[in-house]
Protein backbone atom coordinates (compact mmCIF):
# COMPACT_ATOMS: atom_id res chain seq x y z
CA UNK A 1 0.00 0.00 0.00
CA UNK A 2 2.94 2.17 1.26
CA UNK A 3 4.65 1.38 -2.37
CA UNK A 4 1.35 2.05 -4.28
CA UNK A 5 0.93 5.70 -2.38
CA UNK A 6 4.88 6.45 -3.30
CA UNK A 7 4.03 5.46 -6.97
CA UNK A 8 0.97 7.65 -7.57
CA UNK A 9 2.71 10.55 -5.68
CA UNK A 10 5.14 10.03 -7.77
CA UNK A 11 3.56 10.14 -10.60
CA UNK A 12 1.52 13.33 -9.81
CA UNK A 13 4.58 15.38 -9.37
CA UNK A 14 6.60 14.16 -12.84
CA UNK A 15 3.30 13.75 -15.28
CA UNK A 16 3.02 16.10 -17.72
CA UNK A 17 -0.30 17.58 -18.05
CA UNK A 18 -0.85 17.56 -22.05
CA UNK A 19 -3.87 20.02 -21.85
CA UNK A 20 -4.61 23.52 -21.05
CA UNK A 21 -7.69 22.05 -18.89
CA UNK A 22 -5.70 19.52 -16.82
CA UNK A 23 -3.42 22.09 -16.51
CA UNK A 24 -5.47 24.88 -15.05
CA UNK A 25 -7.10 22.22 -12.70
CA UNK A 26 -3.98 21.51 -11.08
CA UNK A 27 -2.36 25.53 -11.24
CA UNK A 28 -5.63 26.31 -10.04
CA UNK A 29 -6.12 23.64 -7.22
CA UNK A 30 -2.65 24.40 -6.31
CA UNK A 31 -2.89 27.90 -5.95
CA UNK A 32 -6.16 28.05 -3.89
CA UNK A 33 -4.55 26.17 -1.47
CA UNK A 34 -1.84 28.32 -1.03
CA UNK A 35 -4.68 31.53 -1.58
CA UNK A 36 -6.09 30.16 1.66
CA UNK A 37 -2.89 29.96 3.60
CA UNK A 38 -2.24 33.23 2.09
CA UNK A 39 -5.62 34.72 3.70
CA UNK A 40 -4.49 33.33 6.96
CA UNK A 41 -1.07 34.74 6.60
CA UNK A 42 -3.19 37.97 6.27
CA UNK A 43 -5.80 37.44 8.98
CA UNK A 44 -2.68 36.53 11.24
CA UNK A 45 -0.83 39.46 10.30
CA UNK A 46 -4.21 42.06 11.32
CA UNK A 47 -4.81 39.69 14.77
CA UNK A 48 -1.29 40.72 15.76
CA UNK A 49 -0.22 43.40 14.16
CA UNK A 50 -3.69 45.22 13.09
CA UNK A 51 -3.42 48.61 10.42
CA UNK A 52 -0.55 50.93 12.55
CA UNK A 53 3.19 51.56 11.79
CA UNK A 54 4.38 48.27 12.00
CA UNK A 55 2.75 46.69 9.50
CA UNK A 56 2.66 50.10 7.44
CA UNK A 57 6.82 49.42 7.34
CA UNK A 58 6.53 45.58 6.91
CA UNK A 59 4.54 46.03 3.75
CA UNK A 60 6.77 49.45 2.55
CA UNK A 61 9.74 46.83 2.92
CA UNK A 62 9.06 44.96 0.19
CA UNK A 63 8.66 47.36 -2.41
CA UNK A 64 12.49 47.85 -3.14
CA UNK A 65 13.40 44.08 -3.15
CA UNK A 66 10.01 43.55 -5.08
CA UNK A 67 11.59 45.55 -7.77
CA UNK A 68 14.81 44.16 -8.42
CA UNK A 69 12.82 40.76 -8.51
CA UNK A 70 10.79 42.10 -11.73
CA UNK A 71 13.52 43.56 -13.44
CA UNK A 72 15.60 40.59 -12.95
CA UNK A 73 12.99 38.01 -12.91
CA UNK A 74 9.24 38.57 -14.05
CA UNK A 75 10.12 40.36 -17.28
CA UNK A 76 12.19 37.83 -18.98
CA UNK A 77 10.73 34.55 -17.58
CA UNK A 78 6.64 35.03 -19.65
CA UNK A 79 8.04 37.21 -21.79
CA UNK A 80 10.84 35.82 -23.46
CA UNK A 81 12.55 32.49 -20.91
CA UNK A 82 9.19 30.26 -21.34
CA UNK A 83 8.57 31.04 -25.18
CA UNK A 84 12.24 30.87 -25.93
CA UNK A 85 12.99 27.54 -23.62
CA UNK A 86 9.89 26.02 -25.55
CA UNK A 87 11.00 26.56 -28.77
CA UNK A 88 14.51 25.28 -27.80
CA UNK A 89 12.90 22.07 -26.88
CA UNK A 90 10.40 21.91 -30.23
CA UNK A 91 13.72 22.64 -32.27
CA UNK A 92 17.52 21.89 -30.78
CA UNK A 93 16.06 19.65 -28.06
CA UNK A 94 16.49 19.34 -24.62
CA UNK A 95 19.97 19.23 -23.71
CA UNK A 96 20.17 22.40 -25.17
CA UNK A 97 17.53 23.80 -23.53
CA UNK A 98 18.72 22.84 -20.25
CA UNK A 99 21.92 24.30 -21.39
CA UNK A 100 20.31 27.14 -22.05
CA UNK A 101 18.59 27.16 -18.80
CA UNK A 102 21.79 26.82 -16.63
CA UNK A 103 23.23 30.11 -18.37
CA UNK A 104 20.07 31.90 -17.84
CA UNK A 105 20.30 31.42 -13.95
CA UNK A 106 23.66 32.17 -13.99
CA UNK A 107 22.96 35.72 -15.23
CA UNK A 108 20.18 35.90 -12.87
CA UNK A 109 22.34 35.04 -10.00
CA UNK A 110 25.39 37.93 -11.27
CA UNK A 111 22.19 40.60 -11.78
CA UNK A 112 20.80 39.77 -7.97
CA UNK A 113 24.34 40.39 -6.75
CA UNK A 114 24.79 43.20 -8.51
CA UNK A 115 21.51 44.96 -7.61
CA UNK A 116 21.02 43.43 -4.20
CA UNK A 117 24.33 44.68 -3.54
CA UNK A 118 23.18 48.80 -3.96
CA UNK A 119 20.43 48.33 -2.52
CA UNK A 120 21.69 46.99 0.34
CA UNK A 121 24.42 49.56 0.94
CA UNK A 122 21.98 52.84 0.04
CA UNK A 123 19.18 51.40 1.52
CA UNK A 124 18.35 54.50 3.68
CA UNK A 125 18.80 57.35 1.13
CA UNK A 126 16.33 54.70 -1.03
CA UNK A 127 13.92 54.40 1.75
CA UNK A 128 12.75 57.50 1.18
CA UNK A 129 11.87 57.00 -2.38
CA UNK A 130 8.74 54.65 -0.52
CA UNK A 131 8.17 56.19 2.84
CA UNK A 132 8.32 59.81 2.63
CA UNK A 133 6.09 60.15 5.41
CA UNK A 134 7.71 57.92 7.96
CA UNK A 135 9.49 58.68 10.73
CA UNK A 136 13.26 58.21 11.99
CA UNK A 137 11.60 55.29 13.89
CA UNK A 138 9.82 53.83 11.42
CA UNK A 139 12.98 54.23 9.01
CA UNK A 140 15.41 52.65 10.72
CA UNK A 141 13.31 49.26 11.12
CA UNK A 142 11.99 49.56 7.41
CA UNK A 143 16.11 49.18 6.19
CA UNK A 144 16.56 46.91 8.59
CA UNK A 145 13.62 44.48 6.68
CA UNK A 146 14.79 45.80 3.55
CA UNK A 147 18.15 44.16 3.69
CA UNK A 148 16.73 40.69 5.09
CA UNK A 149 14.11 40.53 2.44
CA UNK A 150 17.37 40.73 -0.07
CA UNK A 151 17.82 37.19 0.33
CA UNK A 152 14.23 36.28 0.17
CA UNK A 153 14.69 38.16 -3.33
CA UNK A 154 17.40 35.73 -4.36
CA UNK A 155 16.05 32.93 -3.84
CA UNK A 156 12.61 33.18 -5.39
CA UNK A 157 14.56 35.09 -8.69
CA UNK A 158 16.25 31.46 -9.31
CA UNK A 159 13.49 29.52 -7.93
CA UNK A 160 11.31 31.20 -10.62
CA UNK A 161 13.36 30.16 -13.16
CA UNK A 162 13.31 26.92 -12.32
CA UNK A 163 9.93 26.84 -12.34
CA UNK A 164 9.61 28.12 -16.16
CA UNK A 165 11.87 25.38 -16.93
CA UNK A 166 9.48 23.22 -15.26
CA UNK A 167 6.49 24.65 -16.60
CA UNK A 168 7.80 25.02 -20.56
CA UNK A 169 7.82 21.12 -19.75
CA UNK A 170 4.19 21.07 -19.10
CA UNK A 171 4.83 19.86 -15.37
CA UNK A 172 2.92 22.18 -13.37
CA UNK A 173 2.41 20.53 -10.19
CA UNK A 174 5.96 21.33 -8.44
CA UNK A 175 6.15 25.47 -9.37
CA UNK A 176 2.36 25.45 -7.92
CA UNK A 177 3.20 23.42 -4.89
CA UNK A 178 6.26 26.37 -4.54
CA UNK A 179 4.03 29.30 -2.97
CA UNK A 180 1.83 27.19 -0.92
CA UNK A 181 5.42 26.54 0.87
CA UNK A 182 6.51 30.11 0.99
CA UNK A 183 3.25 31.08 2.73
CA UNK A 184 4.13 28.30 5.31
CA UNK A 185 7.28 29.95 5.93
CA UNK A 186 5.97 33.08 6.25
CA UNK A 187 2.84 31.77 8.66
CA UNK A 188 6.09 30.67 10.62
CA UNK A 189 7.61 33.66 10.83
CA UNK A 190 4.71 35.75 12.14
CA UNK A 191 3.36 33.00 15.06
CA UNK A 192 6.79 31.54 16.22
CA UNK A 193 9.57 34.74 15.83
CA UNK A 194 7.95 37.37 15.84
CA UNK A 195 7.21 37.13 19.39
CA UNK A 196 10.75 36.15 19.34
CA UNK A 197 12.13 39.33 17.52
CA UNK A 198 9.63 41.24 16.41
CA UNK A 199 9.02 42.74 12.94
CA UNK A 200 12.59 41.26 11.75
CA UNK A 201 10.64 37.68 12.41
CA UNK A 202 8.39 38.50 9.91
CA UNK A 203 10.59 39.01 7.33
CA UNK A 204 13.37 35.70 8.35
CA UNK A 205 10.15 33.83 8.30
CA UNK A 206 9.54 35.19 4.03
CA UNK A 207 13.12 33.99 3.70
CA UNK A 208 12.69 30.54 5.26
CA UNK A 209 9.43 30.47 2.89
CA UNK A 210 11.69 31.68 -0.46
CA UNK A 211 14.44 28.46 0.99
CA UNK A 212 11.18 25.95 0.74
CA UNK A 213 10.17 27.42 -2.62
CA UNK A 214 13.59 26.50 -4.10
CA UNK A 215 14.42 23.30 -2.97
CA UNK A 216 11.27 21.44 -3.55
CA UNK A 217 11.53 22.00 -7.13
CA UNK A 218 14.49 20.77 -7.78
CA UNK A 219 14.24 17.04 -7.41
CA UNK A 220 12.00 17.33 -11.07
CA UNK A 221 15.00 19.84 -12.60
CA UNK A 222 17.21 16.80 -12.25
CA UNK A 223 14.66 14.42 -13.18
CA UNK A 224 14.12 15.91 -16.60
CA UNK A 225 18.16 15.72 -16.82
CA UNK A 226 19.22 19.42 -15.88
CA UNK A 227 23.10 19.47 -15.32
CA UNK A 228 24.42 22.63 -13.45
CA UNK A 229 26.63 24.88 -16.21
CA UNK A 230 29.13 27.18 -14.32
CA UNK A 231 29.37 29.91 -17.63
CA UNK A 232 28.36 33.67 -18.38
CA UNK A 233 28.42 32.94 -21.75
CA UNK A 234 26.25 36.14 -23.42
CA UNK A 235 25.61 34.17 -27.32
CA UNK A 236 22.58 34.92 -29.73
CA UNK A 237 20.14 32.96 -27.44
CA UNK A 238 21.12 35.33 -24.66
CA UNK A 239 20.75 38.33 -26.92
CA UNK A 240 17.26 37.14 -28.23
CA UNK A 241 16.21 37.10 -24.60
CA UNK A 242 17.28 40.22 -23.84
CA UNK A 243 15.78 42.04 -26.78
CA UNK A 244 12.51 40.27 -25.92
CA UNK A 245 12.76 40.54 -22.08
CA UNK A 246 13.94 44.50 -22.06
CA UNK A 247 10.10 46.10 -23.16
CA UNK A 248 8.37 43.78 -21.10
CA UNK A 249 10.94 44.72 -17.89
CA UNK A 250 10.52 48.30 -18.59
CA UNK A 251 6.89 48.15 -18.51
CA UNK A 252 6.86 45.79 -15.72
CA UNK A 253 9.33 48.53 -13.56
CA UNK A 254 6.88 51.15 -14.81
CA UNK A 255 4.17 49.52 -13.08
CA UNK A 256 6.38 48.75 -9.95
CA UNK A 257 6.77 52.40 -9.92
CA UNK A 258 3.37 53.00 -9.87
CA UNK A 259 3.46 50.36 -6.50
CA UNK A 260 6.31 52.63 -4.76
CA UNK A 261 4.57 55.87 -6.16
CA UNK A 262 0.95 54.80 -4.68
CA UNK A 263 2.63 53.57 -1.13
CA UNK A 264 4.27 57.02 -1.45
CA UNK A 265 1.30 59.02 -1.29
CA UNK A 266 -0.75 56.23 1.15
CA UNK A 267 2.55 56.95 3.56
CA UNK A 268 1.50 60.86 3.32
CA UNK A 269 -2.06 60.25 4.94
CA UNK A 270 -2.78 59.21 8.42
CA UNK A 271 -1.08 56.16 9.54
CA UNK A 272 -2.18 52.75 8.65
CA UNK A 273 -3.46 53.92 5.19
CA UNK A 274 -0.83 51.42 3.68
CA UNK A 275 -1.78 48.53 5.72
CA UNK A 276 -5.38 49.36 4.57
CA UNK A 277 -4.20 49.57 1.21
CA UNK A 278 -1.98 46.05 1.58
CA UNK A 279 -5.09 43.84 3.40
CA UNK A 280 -7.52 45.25 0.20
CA UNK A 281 -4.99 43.79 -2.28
CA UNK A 282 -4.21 40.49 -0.74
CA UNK A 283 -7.88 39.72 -0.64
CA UNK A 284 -8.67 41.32 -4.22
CA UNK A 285 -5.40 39.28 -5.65
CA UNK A 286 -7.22 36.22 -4.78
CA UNK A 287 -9.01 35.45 -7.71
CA UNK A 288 -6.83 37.38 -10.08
CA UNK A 289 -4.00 34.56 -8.84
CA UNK A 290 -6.33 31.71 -8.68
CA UNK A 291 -8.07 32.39 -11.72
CA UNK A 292 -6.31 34.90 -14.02
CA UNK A 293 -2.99 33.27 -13.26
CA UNK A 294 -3.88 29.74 -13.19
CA UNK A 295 -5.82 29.81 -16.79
CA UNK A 296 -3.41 32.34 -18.32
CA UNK A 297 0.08 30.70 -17.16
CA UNK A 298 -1.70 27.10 -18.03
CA UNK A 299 -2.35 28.65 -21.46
CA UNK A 300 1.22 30.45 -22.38
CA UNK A 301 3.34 26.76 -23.40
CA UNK A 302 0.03 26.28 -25.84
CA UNK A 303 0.41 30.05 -27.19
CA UNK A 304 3.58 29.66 -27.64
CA UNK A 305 3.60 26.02 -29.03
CA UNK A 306 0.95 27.28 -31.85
CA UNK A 307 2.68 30.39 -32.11
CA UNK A 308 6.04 29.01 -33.10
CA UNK A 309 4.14 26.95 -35.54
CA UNK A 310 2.14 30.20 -36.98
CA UNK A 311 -1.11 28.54 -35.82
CA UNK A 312 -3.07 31.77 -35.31
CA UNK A 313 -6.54 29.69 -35.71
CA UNK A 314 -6.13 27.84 -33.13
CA UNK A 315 -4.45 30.38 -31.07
CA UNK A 316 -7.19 32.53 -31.31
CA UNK A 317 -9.51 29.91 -30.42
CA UNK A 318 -7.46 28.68 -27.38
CA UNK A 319 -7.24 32.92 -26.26
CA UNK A 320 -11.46 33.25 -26.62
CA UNK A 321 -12.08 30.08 -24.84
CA UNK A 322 -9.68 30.88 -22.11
CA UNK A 323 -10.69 34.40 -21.63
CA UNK A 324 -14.10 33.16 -21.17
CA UNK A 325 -13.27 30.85 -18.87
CA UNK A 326 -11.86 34.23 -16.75
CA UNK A 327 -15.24 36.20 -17.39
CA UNK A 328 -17.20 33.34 -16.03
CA UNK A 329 -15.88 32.57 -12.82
CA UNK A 330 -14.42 36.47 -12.09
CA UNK A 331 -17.69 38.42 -13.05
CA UNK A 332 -19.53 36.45 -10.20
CA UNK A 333 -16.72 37.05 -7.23
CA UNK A 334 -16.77 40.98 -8.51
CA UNK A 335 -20.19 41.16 -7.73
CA UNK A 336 -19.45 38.94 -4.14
CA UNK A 337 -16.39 41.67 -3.12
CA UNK A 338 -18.86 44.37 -3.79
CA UNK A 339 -22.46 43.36 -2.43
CA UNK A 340 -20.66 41.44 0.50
CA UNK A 341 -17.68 44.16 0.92
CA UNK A 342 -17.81 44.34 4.71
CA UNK A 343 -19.10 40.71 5.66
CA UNK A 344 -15.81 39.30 3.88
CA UNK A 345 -13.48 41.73 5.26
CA UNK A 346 -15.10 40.73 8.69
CA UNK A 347 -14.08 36.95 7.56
CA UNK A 348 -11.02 37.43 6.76
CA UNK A 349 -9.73 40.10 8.83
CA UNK A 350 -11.68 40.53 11.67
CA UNK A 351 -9.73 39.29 14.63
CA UNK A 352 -7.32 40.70 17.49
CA UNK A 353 -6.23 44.32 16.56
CA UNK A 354 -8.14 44.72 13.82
CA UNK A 355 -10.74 46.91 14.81
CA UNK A 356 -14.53 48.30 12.91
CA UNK A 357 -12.66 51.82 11.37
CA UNK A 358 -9.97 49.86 9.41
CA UNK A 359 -12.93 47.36 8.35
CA UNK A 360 -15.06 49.87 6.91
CA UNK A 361 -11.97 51.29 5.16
CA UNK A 362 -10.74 48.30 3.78
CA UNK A 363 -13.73 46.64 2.73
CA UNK A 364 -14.68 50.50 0.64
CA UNK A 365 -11.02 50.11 -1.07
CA UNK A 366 -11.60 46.15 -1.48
CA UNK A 367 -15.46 47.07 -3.43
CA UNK A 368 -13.24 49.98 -5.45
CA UNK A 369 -10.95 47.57 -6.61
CA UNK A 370 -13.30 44.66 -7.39
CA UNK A 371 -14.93 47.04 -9.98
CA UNK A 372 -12.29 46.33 -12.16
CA UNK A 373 -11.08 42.64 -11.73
CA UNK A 374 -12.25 41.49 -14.47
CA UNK A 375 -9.55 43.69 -16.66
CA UNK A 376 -6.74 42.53 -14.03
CA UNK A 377 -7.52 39.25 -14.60
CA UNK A 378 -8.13 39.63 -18.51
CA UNK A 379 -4.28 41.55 -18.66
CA UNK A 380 -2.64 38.80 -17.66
CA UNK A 381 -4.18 36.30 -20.64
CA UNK A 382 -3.74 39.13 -22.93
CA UNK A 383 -0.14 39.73 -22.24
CA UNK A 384 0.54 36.31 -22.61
CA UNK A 385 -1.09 36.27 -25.67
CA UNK A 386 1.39 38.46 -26.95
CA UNK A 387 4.25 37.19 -25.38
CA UNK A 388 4.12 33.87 -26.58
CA UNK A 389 4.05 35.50 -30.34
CA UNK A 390 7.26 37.75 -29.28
CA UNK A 391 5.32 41.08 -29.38
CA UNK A 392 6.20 42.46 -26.02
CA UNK A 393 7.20 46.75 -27.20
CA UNK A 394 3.44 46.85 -27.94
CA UNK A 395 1.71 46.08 -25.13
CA UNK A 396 4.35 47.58 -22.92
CA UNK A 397 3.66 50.73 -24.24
CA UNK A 398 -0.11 50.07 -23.35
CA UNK A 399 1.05 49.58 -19.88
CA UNK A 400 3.43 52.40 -19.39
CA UNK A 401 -0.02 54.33 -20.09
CA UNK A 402 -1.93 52.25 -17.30
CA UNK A 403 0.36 52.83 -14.50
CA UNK A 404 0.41 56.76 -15.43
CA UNK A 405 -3.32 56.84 -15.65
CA UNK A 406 -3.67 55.67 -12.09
CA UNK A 407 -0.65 57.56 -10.83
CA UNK A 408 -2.90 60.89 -12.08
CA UNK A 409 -5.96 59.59 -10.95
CA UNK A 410 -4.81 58.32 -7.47
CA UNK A 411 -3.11 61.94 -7.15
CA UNK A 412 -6.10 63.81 -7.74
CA UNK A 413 -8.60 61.73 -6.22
CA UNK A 414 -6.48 61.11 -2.43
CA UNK A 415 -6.86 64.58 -1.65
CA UNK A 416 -10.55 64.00 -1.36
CA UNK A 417 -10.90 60.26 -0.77
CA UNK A 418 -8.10 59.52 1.04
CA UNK A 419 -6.84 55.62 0.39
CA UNK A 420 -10.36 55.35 -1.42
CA UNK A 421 -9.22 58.14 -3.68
CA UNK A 422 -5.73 55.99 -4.49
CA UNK A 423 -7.56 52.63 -5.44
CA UNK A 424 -9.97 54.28 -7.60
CA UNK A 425 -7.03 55.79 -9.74
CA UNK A 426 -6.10 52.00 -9.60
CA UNK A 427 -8.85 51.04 -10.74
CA UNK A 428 -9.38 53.01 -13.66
CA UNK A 429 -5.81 52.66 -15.05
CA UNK A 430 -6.70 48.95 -14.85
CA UNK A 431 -9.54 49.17 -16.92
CA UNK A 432 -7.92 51.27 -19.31
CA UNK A 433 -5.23 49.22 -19.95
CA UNK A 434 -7.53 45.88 -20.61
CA UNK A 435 -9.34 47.55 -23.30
CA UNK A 436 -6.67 49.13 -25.10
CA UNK A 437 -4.87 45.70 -24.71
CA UNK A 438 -7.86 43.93 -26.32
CA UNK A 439 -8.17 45.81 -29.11
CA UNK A 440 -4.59 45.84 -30.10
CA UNK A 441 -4.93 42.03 -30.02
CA UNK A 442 -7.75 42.21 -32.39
CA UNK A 443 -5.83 44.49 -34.56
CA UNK A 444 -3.45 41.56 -34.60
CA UNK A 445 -5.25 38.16 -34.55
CA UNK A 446 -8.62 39.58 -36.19
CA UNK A 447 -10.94 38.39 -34.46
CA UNK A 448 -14.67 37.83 -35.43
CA UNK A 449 -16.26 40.43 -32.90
CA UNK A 450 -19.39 38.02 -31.93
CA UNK A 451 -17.13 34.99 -31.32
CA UNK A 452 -14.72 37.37 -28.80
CA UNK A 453 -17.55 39.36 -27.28
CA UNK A 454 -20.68 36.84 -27.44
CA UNK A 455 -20.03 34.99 -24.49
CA UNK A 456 -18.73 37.80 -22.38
CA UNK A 457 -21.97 39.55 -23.16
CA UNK A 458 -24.11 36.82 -22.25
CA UNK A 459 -22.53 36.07 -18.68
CA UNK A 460 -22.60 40.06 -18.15
């Protein structure tokens, strides 16, 4: 019995999942189980810590190592490693692939040293570029978390390539098992240190979570016959990565400026308008993750299989039927965060310090926000869309225009609104950037309008 368990576990972990269905079942299985240790990560953090100045600076710290994780990272690894690594496998096979892989990580590795390294050493003048409104107080502790989440950085920047790797394989069970791990660690951090040490518990508990993410993944690298390549060697696949990674990293800093820039102004109102901000997004992120990102990550090795093959039929068949997959299940939960606004913050949040003002507040930013999760959830298909047919300047540009729509909006409306006033300028950039999105797409794939819209309309 023991032997037949072993097998079939086995067997979970190393199948390849040959469809975008079975695939999305177990991304999207995987990732609601680590959604719900993520909402009791949350609930955890507002028992204990509540919406003050702690957990104002625990959130501000990881805006700056969030950063040099998608410039390194996030950019290159949809945009240009998975497309690129799948193609290497449809063409040259995949020892060279894996070849290609080691030198990828090795870059990774030299660009997290590199960055990590300036960070860490100006990490005070830099504070300031996310928390002008803190104090000398709260300033000191936030560099203090800002150089322990460095390593935390690190770690998930390789573990995340080695989870494309995985993924370009069609193995999805191992990368999705990765964050249910990481929000173990970080559960750890905030029951067992930080009574221990405080605020710096927190954030050794995200780097014991970033260790787990790594090394469970790597049994299947060296099952699929990875072999560790010490070399910098910059050739033409390199080059092609770059040239196809560098749009999509500049619109992805853009919008991590837009992050720094919101938590910027939230830091300038009355205290605990970022940890407002923060609980709103973890609980609106939700079904963006467990249903935008499972579908859409599912669907990108299919994109880019059929793109590589110039299969734009069935690519645009596979985009429709996946985007209304998204409509279906999001439209409903929109219409849940906004009906039900303070009954779910009370659910998730209401416990220990977390007291009735902050759950009014938070549940009128969560209802702002739901307004428009259906485009959130729509970018990320889109994007991929593109991505797997190597057009990333394009909708880059489209996003460069998002984030400074709700940077003007969120500007404007936070000196009447308050935090309110900074997710509705979220909000609205959001929107504007799913439409615009869409119809460049159609301006590319050319769709027939009642096949793309038909079904949306009908569950509207």
């Amino acid at each position: 019995m023991v032997a037949s368990l072993f097998k079939n576990g086995k067997k979970i972990i190393y199948q390849e999942q040959k469809t975008i269905l079975s695939g999305a079942m177990v991304v999207g299985s995987l990732l609601l189980l680590s959604a719900i240790l993520g909402m009791v990560k949350v609930r955890l953090y507002a028992g204990v810590l509540g919406a003050g100045e702690v957990y104002d600076t625990v959130v501000t710290a990881f805006k700056l190592p969030d950063l040099i994780f998608l410039l390194v990272v996030v950019g290159s690894l949809n945009a240009a490693f998975i497309p690129l690594f799948s193609e290497y496998i449809s063409n040259k096979g995949c020892k060279s692939a894996l070849s290609f892989a080691s030198g990828v990580f090795n870059w990774s590795l030299l660009s997290f040293a590199i960055l990590g390294a300036v960070l860490f050493v100006f990490a005070r003048p830099l504070s300031y570029v996310v928390a002008a409104g803190f104090d000398d107080t709260q300033r000191d502790l936030l560099v203090e978390l800002m150089r322990i989440l460095l390593l935390s950085t690190t770690l998930l920047g390789v573990s995340s390539y080695v989870a494309g790797t995985l993924q370009s394989f069609k193995r999805f069970f191992l990368p999705y098992l990765s964050p249910l791990l990481y929000n173990l660690g970080a559960i750890f951090g905030v029951v067992v240190l930080y009574p221990i040490m405080g605020a710096h518990g927190i954030a050794w508990g995200v780097v014991i979570g970033s260790v787990l993410h790594l090394i469970v993944q790597l049994p299947l690298l060296i099952h699929l016959g990875f072999t560790y390549i010490p070399t910098l060697e910059f050739g033409e696949d390199m080059r092609q990565l770059v040239t196809l990674a560098l749009p999509r990293t500049i619109g992805l800093a853009v919008d991590q400026i837009r992050t720094v820039v919101l938590v910027n102004f939230a830091s300038l109102l009355s205290v605990g308008s970022i940890s407002i901000l923060s609980y709103a997004e973890s609980i609106y992120t939700v079904p963006i993750t467990v249903v935008g990102a499972a579908i859409a990550q599912a669907s990108l090795p299919t994109f880019a299989e059929q793109a590589v093959k110039k299969d734009y039929g069935h690519l645009k068949q596979t985009f429709i039927a996946s985007l209304d997959q998204i409509i279906f299940m999001i439209v409903p939960i929109s219409v849940i965060l906004i009906v039900l606004k303070i009954p779910v913050i009370l659910l998730v949040l209401g416990i220990g310090r977390f007291g009735w003002p902050e759950t009014v507040a938070t549940s009128w930013v969560l209802a702002i926000l739901a307004i428009g999760l259906f485009a959130h959830t729509g970018n990320s298909l889109i994007l991929r869309a593109f991505f797997a047919m190597k057009e990333t300047k394009l909708p880059v540009t489209i996003s460069v225009m998002g984030v400074i729509t709700s940077i003007l909006f969120a500007a404007s409306f936070m000196r009447v609104w308050g935090v309110q006033g900074i997710a509705l300028g979220m909000m609205i950039g959001t929107i504007f950037e799913f439409f615009t999105l869409l119809w460049l797409l159609d301006k590319r794939l050319e769709f027939e309008k009642k096949e793309l819209f038909g079904p949306i309309l009908n569950i509207l």
